[in-house]
C-alpha atoms as a PDB file:
ATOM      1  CA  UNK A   1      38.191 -56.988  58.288  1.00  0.00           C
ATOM      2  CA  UNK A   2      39.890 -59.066  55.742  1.00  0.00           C
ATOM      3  CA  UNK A   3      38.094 -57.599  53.423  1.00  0.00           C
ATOM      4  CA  UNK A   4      38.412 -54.492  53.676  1.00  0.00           C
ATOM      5  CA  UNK A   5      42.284 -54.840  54.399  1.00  0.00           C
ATOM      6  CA  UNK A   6      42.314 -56.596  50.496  1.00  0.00           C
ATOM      7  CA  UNK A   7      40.372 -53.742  49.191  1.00  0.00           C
ATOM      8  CA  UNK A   8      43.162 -51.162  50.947  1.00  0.00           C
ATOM      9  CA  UNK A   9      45.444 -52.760  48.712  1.00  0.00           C
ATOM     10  CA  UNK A  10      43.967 -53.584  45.875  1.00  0.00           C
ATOM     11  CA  UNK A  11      43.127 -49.219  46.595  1.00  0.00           C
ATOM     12  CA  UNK A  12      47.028 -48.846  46.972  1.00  0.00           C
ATOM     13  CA  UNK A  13      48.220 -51.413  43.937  1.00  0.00           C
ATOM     14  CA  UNK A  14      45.876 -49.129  41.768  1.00  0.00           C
ATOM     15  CA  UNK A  15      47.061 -45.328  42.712  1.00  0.00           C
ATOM     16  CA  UNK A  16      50.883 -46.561  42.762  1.00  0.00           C
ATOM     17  CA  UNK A  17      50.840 -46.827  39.040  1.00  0.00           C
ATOM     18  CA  UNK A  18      52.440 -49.007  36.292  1.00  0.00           C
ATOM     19  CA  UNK A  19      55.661 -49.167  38.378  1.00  0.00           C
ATOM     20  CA  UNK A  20      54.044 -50.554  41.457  1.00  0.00           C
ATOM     21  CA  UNK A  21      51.909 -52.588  39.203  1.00  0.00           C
ATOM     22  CA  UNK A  22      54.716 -54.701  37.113  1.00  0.00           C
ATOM     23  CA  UNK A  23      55.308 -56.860  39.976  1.00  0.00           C
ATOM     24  CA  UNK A  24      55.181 -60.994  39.954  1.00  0.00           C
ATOM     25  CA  UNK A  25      53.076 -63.999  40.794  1.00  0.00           C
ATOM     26  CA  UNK A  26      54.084 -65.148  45.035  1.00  0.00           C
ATOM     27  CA  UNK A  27      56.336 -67.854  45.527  1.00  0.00           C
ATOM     28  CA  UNK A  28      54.853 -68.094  49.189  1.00  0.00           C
ATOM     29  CA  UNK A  29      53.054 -70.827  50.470  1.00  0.00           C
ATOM     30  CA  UNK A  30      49.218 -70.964  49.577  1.00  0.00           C
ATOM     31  CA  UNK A  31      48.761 -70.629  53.441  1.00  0.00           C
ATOM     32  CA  UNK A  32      50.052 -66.940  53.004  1.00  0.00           C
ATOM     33  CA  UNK A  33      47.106 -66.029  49.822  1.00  0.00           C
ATOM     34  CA  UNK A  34      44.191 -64.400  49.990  1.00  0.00           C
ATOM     35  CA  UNK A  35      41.023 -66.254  49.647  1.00  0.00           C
ATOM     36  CA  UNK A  36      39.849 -66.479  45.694  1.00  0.00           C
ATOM     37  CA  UNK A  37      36.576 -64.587  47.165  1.00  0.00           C
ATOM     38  CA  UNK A  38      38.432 -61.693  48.831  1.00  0.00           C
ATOM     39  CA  UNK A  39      39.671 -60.776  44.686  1.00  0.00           C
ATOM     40  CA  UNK A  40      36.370 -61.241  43.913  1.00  0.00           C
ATOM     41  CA  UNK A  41      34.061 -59.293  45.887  1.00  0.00           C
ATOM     42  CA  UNK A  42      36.920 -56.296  45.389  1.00  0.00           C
ATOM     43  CA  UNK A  43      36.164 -56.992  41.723  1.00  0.00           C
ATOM     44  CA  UNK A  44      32.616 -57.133  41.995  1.00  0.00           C
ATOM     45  CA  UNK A  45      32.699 -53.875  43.934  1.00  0.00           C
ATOM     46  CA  UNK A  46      34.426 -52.651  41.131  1.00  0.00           C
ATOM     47  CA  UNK A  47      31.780 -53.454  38.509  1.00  0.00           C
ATOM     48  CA  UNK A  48      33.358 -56.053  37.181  1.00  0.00           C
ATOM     49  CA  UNK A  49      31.212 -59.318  36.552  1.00  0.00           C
ATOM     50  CA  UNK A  50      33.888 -62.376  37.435  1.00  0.00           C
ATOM     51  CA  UNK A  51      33.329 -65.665  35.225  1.00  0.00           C
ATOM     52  CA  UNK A  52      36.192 -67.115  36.699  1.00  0.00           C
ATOM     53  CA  UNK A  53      39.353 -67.085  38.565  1.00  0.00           C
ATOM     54  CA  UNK A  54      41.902 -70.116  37.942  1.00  0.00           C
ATOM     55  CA  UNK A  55      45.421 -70.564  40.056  1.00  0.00           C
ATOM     56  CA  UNK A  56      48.649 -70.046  37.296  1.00  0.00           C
ATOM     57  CA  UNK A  57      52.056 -70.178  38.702  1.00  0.00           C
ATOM     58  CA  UNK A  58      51.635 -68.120  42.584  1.00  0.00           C
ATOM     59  CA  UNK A  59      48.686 -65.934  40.276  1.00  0.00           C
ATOM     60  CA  UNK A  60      45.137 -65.735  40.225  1.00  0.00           C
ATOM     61  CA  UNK A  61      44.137 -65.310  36.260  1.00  0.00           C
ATOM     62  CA  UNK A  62      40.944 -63.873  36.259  1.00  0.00           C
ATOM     63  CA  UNK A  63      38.239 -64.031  33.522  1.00  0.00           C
ATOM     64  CA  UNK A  64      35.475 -61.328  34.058  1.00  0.00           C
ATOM     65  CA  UNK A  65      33.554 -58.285  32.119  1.00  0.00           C
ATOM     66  CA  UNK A  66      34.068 -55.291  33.249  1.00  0.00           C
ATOM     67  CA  UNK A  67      30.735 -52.431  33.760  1.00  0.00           C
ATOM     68  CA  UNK A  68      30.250 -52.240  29.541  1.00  0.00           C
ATOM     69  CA  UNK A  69      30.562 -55.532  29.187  1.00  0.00           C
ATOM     70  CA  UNK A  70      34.008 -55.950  27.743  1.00  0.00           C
ATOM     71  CA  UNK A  71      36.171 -59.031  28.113  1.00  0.00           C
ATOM     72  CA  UNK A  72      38.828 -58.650  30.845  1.00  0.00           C
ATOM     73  CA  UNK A  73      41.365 -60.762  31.505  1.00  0.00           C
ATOM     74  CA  UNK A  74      43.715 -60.179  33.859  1.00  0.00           C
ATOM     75  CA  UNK A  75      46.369 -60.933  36.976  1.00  0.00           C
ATOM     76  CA  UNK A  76      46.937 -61.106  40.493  1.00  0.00           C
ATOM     77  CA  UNK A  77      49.852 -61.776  42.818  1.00  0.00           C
ATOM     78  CA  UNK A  78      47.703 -64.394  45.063  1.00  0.00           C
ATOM     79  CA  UNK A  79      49.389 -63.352  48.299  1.00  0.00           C
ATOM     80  CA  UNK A  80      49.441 -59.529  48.253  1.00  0.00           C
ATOM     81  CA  UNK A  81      46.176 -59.077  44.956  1.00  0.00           C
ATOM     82  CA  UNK A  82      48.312 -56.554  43.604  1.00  0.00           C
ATOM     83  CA  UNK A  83      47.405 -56.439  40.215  1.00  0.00           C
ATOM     84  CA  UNK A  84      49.369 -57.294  37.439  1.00  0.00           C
ATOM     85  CA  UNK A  85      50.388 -55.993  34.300  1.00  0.00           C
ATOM     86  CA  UNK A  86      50.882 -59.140  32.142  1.00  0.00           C
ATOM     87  CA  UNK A  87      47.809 -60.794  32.204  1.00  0.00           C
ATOM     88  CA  UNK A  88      49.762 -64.342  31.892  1.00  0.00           C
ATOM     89  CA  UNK A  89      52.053 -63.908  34.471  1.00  0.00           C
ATOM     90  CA  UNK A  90      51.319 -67.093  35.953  1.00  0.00           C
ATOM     91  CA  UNK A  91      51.809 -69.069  32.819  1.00  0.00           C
ATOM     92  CA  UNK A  92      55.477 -67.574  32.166  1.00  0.00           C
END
């Protein structure tokens, strides 16, 4: 269930746009993220092959390549994985 609740809004986070997508890294408590494997089996279901995902700053920074095999690199707010635009937001 968790699962697929993470994948509604990683589903949501994507269709919203840039706007939705600006957004920051959580200041919540790491009892409030989502697990590091919740991200990525959503990314994995998106074709993306994850090398890994490191905490930065209330973010998960993830290392992967996507379907073509092109470096991505990219963020996540840890408690809601909406993704986001700066791919060093945690490190700001």
């Amino acid at each position: 269930m968790k699962l697929l609740s993470a994948l509604t809004i990683l589903a949501v986070a994507a269709a919203a746009g840039p706007a939705f997508a600006e957004g920051k890294c959580t200041n919540a408590p790491k009892s409030k993220w989502q697990p590091k494997s919740t991200l990525e089996s959503a990314l994995q279901a998106d074709g993306y092959k994850v090398r890994q995902i490191k905490v930065e700053g209330g973010c998960y920074e993830v290392y992967a390549t996507d379907k073509d095999g092109k470096r991505a690199n990219m963020a996540y707010n840890a408690e809601t994985l909406q993704k986001l635009d700066n791919a060093e937001a945690g490190e700001n």
